[in-house]
N, C-alpha and C. Protein backbone atom coordinates (compact mmCIF):
# COMPACT_ATOMS: atom_id res chain seq x y z
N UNK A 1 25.99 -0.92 3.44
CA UNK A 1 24.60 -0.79 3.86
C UNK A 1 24.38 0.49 4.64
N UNK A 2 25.73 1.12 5.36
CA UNK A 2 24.77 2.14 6.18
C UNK A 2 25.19 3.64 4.93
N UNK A 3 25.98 3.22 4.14
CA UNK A 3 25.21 4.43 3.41
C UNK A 3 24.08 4.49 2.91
N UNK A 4 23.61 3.20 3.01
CA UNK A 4 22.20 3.19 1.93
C UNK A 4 21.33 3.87 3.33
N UNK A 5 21.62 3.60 4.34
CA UNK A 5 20.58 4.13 5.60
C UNK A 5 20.53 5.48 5.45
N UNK A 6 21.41 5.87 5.27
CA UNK A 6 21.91 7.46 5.50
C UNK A 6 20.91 7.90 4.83
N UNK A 7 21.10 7.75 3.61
CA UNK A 7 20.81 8.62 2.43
C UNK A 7 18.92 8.04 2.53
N UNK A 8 18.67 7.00 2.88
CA UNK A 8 17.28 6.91 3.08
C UNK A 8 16.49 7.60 4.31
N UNK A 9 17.43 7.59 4.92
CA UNK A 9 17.22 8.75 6.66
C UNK A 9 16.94 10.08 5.69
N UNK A 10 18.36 10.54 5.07
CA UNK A 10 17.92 11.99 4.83
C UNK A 10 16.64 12.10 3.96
N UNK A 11 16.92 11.53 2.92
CA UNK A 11 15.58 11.53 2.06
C UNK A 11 14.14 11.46 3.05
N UNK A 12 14.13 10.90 3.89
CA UNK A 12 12.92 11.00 4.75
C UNK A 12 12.70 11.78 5.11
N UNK A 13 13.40 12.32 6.15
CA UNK A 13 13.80 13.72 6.84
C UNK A 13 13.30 15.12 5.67
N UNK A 14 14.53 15.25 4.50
CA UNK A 14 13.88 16.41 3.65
C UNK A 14 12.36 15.79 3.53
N UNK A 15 11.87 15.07 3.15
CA UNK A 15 10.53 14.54 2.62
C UNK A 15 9.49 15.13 3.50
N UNK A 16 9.60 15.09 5.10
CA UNK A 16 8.66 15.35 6.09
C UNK A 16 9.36 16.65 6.07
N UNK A 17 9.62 17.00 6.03
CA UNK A 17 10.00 18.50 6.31
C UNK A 17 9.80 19.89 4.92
N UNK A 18 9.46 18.92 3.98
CA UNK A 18 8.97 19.57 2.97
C UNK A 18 10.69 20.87 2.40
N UNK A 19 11.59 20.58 2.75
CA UNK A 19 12.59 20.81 2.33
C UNK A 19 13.75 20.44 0.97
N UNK A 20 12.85 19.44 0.35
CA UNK A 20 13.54 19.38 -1.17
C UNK A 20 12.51 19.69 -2.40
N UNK A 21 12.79 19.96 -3.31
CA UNK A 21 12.44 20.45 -4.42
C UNK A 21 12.13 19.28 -5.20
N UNK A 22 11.08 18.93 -6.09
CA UNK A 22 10.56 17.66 -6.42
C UNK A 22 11.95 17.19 -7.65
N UNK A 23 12.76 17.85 -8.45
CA UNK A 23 13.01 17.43 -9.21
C UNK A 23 14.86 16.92 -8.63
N UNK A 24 15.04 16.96 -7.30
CA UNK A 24 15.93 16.48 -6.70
C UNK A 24 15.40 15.31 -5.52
N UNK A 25 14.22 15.17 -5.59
CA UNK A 25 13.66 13.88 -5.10
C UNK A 25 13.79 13.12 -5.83
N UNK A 26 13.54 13.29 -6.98
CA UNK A 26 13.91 11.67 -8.20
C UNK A 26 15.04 11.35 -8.25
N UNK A 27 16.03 12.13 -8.09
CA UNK A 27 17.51 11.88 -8.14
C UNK A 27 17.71 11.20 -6.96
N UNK A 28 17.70 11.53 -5.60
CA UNK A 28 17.50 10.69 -4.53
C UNK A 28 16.36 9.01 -4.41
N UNK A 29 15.36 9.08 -5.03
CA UNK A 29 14.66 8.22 -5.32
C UNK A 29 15.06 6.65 -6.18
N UNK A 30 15.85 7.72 -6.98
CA UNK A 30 15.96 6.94 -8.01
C UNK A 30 17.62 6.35 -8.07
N UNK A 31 18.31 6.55 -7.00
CA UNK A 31 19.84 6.39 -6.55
C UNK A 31 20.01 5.41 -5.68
N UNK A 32 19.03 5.24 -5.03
CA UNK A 32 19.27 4.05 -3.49
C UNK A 32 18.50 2.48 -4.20
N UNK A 33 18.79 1.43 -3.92
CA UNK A 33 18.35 0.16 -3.89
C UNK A 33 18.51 -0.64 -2.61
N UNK A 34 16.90 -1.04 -2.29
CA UNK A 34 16.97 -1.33 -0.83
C UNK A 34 16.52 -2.57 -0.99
N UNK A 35 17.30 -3.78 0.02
CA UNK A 35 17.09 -5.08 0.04
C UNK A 35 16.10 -5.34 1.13
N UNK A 36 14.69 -5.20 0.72
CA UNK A 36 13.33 -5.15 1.61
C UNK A 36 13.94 -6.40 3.11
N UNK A 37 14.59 -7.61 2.40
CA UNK A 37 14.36 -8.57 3.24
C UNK A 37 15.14 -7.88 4.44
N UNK A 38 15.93 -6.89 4.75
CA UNK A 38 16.70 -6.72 5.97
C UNK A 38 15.98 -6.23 6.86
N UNK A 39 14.87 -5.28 6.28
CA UNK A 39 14.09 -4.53 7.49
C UNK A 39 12.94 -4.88 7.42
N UNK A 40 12.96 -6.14 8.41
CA UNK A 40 11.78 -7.14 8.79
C UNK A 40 11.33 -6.42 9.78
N UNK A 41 10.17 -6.06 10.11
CA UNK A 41 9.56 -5.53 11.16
C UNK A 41 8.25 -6.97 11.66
N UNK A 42 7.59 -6.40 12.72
CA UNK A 42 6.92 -7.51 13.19
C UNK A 42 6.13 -8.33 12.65
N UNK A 43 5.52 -7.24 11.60
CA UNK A 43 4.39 -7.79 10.70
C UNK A 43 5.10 -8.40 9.08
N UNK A 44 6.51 -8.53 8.79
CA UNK A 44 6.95 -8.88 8.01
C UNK A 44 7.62 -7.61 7.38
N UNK A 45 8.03 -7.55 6.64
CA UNK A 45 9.10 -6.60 5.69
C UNK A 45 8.26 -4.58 5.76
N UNK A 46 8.83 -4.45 6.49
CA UNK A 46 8.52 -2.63 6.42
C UNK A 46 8.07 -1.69 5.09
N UNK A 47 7.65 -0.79 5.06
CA UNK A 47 7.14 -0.53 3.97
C UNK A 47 7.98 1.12 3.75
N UNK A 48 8.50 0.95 2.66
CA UNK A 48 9.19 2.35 2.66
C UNK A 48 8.61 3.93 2.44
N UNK A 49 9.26 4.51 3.32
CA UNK A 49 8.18 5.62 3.14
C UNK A 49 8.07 6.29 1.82
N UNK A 50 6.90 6.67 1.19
CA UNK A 50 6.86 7.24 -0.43
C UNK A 50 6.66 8.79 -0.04
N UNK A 51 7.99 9.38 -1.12
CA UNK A 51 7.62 10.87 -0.71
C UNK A 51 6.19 11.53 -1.00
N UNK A 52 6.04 12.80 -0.42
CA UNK A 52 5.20 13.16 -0.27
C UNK A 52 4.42 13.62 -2.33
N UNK A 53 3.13 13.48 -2.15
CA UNK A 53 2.80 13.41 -3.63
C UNK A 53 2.08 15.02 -3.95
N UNK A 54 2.51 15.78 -3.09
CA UNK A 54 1.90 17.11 -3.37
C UNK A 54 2.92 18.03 -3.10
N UNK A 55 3.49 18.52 -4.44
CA UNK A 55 4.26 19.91 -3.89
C UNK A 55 3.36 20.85 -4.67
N UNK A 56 3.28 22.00 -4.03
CA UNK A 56 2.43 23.24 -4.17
C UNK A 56 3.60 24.19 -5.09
N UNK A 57 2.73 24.84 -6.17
CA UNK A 57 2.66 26.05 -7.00
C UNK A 57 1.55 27.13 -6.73
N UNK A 58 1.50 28.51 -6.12
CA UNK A 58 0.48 29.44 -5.71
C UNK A 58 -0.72 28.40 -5.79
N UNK A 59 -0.61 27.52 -4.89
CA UNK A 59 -1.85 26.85 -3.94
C UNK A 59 -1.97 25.86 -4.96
N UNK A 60 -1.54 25.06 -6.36
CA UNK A 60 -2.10 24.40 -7.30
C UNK A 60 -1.09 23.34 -7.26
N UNK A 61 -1.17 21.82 -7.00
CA UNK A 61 -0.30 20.97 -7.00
C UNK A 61 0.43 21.05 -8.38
N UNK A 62 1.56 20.29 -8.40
CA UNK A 62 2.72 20.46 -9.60
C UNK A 62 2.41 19.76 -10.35
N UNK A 63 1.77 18.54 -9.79
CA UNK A 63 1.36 17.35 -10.86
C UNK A 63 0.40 18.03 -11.83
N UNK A 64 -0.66 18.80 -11.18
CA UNK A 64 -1.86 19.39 -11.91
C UNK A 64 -1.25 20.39 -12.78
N UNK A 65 -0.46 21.11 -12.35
CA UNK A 65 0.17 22.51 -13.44
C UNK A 65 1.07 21.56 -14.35
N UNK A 66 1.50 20.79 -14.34
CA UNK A 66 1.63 19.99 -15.59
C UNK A 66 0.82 19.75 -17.11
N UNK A 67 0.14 19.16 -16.37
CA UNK A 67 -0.93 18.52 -17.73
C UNK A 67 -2.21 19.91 -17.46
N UNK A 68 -2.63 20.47 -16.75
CA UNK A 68 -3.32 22.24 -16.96
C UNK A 68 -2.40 23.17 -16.50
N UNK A 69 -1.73 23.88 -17.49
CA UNK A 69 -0.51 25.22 -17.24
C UNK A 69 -1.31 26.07 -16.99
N UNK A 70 -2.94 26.11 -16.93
CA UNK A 70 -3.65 27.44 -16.69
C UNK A 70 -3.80 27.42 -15.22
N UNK A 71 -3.97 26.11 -14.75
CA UNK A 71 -4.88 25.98 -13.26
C UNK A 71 -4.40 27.00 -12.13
N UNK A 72 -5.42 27.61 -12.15
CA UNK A 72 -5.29 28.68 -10.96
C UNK A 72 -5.60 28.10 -9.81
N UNK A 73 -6.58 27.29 -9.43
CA UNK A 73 -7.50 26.71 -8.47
C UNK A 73 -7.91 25.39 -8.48
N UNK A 74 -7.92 24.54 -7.61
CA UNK A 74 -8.64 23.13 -7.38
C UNK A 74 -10.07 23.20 -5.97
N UNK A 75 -10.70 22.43 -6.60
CA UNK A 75 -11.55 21.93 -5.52
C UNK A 75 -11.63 20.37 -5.57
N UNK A 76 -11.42 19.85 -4.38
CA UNK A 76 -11.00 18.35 -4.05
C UNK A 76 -12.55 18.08 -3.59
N UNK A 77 -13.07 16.93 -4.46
CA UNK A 77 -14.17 16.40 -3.96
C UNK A 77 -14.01 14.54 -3.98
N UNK A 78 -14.99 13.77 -3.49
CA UNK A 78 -14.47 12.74 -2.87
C UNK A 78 -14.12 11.94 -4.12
N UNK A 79 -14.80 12.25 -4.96
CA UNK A 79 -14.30 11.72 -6.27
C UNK A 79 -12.86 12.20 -7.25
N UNK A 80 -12.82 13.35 -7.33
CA UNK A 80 -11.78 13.69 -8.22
C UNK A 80 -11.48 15.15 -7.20
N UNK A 81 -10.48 15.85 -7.76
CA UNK A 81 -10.24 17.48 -8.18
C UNK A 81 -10.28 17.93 -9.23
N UNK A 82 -11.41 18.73 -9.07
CA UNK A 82 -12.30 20.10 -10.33
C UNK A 82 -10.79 20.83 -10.17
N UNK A 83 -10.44 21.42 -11.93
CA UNK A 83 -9.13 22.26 -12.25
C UNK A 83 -9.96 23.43 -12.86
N UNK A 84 -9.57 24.30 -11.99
CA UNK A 84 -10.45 25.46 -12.56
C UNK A 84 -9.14 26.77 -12.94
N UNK A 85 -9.33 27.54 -14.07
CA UNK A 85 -8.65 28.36 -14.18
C UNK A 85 -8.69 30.08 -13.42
N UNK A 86 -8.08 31.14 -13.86
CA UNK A 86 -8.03 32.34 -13.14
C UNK A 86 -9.17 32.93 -12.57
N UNK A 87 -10.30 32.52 -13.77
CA UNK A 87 -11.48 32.85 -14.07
C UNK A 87 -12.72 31.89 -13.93
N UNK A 88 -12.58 31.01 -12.80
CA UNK A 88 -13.03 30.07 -12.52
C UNK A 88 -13.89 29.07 -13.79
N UNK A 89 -13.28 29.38 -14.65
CA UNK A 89 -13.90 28.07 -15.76
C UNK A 89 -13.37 26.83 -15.39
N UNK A 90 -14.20 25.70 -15.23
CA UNK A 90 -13.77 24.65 -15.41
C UNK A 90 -12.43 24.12 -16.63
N UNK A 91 -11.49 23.42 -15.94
CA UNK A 91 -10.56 23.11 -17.18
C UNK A 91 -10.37 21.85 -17.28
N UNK A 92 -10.92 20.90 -16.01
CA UNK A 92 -10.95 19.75 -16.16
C UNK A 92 -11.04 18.88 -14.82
N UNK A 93 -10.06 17.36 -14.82
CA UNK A 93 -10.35 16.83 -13.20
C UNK A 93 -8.80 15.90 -12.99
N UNK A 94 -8.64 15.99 -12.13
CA UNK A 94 -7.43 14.58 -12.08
C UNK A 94 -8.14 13.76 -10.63
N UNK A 95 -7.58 12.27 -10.86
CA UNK A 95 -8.15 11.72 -9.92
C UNK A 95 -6.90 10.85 -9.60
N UNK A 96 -6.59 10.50 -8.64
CA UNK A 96 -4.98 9.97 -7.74
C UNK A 96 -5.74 8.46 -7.61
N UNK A 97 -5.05 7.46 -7.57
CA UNK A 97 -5.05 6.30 -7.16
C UNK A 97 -4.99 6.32 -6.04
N UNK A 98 -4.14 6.82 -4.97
CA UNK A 98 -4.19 6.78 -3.43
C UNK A 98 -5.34 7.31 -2.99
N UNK A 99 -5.64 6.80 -1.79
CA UNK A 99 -5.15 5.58 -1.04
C UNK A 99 -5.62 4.27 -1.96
N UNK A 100 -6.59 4.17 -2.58
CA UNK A 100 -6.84 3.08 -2.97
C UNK A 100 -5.75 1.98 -3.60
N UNK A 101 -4.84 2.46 -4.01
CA UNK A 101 -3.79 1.81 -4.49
C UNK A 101 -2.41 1.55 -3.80
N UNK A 102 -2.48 1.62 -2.74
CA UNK A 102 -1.38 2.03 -1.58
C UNK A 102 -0.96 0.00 -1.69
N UNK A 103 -1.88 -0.90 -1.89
CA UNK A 103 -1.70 -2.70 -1.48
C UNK A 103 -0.85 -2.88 -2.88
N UNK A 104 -1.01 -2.18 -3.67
CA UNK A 104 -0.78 -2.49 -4.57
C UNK A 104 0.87 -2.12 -5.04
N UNK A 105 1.68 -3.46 -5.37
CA UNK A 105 3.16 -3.13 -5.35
C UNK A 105 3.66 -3.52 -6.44
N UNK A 106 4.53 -2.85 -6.94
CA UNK A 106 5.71 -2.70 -7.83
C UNK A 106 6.61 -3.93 -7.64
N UNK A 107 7.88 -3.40 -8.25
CA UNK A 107 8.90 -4.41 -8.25
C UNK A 107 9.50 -3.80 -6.42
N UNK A 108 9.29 -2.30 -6.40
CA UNK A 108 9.99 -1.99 -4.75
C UNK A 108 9.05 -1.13 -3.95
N UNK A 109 8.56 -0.60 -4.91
CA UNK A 109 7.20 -0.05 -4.19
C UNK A 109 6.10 0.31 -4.62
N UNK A 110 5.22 1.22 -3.76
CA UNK A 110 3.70 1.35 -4.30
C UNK A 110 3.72 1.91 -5.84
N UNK A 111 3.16 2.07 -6.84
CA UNK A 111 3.36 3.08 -7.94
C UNK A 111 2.06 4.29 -8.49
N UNK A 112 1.99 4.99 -7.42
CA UNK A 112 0.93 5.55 -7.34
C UNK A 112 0.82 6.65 -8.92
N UNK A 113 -0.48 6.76 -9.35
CA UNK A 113 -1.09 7.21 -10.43
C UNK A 113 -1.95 8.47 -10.60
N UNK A 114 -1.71 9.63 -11.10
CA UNK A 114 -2.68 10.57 -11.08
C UNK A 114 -2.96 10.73 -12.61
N UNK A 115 -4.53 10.66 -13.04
CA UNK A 115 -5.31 10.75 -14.11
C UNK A 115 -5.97 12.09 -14.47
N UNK A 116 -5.41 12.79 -15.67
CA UNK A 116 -6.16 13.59 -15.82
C UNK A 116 -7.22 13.76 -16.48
N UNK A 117 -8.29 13.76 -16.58
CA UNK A 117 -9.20 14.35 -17.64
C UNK A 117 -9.87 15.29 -18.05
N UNK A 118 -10.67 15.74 -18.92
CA UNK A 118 -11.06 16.87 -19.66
C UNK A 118 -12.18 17.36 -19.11
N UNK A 119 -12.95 18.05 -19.67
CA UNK A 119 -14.44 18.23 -18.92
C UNK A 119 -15.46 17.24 -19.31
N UNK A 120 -14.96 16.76 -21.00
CA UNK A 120 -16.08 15.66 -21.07
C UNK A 120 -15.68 14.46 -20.30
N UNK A 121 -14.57 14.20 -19.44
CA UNK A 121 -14.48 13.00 -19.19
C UNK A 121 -13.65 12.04 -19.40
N UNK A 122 -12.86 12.45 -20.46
CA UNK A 122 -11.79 12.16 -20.98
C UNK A 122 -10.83 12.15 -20.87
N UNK A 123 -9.47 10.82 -21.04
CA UNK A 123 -8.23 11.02 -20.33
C UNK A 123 -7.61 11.76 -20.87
N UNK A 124 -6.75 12.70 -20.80
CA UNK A 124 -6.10 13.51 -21.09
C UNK A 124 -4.62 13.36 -20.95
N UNK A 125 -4.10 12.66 -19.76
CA UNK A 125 -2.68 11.95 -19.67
C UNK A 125 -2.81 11.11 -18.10
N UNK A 126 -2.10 10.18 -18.22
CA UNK A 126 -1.21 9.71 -17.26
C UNK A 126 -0.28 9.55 -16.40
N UNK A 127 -0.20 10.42 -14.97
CA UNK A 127 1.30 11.03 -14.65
C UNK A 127 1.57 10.14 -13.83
N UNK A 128 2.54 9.26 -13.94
CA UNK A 128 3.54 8.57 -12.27
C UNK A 128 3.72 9.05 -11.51
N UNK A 129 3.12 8.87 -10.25
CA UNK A 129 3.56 9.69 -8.94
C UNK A 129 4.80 9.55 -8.64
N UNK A 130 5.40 10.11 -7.50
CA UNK A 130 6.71 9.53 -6.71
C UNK A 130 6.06 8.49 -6.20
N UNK A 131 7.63 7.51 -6.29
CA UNK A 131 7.51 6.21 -5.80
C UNK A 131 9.18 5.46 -5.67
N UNK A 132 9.35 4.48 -5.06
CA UNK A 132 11.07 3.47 -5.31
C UNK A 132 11.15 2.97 -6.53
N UNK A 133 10.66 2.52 -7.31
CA UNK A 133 10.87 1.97 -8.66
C UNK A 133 12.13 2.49 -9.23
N UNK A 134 13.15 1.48 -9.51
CA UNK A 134 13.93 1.43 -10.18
C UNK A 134 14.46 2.53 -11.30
N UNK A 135 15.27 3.31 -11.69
CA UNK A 135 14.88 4.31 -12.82
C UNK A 135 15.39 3.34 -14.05
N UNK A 136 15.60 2.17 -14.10
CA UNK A 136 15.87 1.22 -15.11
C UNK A 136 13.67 0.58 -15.80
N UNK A 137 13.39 0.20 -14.62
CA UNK A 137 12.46 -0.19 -15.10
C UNK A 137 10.97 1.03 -15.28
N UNK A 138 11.47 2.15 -14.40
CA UNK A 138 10.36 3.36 -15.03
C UNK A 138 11.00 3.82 -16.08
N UNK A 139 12.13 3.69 -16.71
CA UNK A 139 12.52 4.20 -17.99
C UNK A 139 11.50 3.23 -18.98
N UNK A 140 11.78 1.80 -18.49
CA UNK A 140 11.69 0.53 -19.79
C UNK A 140 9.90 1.41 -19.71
N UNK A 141 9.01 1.48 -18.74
CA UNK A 141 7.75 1.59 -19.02
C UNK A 141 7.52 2.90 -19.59
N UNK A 142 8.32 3.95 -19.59
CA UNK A 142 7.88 4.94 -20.13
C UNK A 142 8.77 5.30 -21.55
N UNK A 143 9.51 3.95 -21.97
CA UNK A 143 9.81 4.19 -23.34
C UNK A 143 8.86 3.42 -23.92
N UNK A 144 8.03 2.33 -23.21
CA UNK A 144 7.08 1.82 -24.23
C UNK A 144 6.24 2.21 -24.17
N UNK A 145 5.72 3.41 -23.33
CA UNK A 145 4.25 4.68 -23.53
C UNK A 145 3.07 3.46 -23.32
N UNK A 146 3.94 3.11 -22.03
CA UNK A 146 2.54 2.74 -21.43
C UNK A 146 1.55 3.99 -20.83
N UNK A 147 1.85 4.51 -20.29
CA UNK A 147 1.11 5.52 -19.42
C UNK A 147 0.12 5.86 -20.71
N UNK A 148 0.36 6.35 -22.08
CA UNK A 148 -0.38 7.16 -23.15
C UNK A 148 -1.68 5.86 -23.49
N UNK A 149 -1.28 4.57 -23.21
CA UNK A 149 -2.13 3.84 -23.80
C UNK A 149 -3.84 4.33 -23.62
N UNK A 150 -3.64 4.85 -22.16
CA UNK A 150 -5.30 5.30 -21.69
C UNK A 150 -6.04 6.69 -22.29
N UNK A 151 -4.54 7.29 -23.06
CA UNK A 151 -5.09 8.86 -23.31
C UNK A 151 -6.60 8.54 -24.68
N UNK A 152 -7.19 10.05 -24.30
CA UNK A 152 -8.38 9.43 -25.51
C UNK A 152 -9.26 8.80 -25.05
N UNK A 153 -9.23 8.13 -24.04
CA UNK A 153 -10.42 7.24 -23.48
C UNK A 153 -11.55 7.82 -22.96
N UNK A 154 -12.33 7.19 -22.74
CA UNK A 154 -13.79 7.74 -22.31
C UNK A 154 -13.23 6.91 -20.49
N UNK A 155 -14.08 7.09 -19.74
CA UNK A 155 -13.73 6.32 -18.46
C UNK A 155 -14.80 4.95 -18.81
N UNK A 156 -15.09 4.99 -19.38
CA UNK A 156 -15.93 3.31 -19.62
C UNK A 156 -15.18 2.78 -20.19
N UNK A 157 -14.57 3.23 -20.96
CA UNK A 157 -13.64 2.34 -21.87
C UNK A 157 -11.83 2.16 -21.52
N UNK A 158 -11.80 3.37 -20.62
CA UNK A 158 -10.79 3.21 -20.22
C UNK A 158 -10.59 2.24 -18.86
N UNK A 159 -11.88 1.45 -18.65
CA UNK A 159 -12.04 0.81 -17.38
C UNK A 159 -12.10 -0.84 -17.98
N UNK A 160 -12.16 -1.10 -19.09
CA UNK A 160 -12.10 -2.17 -20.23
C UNK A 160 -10.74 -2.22 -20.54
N UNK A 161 -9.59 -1.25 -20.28
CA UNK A 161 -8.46 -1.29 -21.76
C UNK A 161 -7.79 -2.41 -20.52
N UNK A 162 -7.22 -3.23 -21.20
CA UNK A 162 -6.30 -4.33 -20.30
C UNK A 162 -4.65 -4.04 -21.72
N UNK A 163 -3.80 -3.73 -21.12
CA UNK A 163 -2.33 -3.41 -21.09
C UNK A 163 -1.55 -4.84 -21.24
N UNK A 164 -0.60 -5.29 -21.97
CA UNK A 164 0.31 -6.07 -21.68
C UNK A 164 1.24 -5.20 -20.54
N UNK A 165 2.00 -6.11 -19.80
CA UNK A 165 3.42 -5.98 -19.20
C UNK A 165 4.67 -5.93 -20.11
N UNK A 166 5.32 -4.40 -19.46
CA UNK A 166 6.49 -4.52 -20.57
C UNK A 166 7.73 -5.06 -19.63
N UNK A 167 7.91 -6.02 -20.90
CA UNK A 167 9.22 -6.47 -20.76
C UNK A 167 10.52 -6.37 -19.78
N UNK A 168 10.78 -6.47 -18.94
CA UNK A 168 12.26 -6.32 -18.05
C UNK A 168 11.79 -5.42 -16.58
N UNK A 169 10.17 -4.98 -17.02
CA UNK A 169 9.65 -4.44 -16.62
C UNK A 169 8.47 -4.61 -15.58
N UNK A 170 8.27 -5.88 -15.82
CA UNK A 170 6.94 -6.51 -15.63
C UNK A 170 6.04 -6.21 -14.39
N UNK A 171 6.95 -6.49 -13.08
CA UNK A 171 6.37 -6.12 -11.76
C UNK A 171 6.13 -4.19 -11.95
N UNK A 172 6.66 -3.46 -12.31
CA UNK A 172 6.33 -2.12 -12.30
C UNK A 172 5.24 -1.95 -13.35
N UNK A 173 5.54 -2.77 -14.35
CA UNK A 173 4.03 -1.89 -15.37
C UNK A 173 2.46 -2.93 -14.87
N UNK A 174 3.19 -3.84 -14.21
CA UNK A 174 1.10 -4.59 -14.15
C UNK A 174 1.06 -3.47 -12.82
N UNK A 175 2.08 -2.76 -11.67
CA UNK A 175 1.08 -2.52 -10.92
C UNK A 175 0.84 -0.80 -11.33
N UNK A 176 1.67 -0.24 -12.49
CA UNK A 176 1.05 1.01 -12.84
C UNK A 176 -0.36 0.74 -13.57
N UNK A 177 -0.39 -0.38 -14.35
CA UNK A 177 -2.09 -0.40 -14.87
C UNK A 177 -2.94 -0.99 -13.47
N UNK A 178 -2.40 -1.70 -12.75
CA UNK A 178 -3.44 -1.59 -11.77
C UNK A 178 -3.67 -0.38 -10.79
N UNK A 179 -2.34 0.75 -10.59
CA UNK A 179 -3.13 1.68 -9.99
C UNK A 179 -3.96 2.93 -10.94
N UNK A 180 -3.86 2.38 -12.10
CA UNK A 180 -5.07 3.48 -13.01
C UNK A 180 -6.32 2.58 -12.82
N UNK A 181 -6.32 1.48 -12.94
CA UNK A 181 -7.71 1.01 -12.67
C UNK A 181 -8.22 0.77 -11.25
N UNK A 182 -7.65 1.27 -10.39
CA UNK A 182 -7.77 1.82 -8.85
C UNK A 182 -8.03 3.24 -9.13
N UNK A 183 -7.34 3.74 -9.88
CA UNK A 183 -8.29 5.34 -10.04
C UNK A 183 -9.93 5.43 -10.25
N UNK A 184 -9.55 4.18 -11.54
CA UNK A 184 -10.84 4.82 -12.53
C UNK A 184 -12.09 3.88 -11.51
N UNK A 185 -11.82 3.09 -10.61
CA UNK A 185 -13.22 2.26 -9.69
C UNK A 185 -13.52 3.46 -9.09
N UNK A 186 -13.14 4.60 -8.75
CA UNK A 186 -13.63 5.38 -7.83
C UNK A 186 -14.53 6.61 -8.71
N UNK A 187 -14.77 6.23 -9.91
CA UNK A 187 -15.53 6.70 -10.56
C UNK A 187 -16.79 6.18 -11.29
């Protein structure tokens, strides 16, 4: 057990200190298994800290230069973030489930959601934030392309699509479709 502390200490530590590189956070993320029931705090079982969901590219989050490789620029409004390119054209919007989705739990933790869409409105993809989830059961959900089920959608209709639970998977994929439909209420 106290290596599992360790390595959840450091992971915290780089996390607030903005000292690891996102694609050695999953490796750390995705390495530790923590038995919630030990760290009972007053109000019942502690909540683990989720790394931070914004690492920066020349001022443009990573999640966003993903699904727009042009985005030069964001403007964060209470609804979404406008993705604007070099040349300030609109290129589209992503909208995060957090906070709204923060109650909402996994098999180990929150599974927070960022949505992209187009200019008409349209989903464009589905990205998993950082989160504890298992890399057994975010594999099982992202070999059955759950996340793609919403692409194509209009937001009316993507506020209608109801998802089965996959398999072996179950506690992680009902609460990834519930934090896209925690996205899409805020629209």
């Amino acid at each position: 057990m106290t290596k599992r502390l360790i390595v959840l200490t450091l992971a915290t530590i780089l996390f607030s200190t903005g000292a690891m590189a996102q694609s050695k956070v999953s490796v750390i993320r995705a390495t530790h298994k923590v038995d919630s029931s030990r760290y009972q705090g007053v109000n019942g079982p502690e909540r683990l800290p989720i790394p931070p969901l914004t690492y920066k590219k020349n001022g443009v989050e990573l999640n966003i230069l993903k699904v727009f490789p042009n985005a030069a620029k964001t403007d964060r409004t209470d609804k979404w973030t406008e993705v604007y390119d070099k040349n300030d054209k609109l290129l589209g919007y992503a909208v995060y489930s957090k906070p709204i989705s923060d109650t909402i739990m996994g098999w180990n933790s929150e599974t927070p959601v960022m949505i992209a869409l187009n200019k008409k409105k349209n989903i464009i993809k589905v990205v998993l934030l950082p989160n504890f989830e298992s890399r057994e059961c975010v594999g099982k959900v992202l070999n059955a392309h759950l996340l793609e089920q919403w692409e194509g959608l209009s937001i009316k209709n993507a506020k209608k699509k109801v998802v089965d639970a996959v398999s072996g998977a179950t506690y992680t994929s009902r609460a990834i479709a519930a934090s896209v439909q925690a996205a899409l209420s805020k629209l």
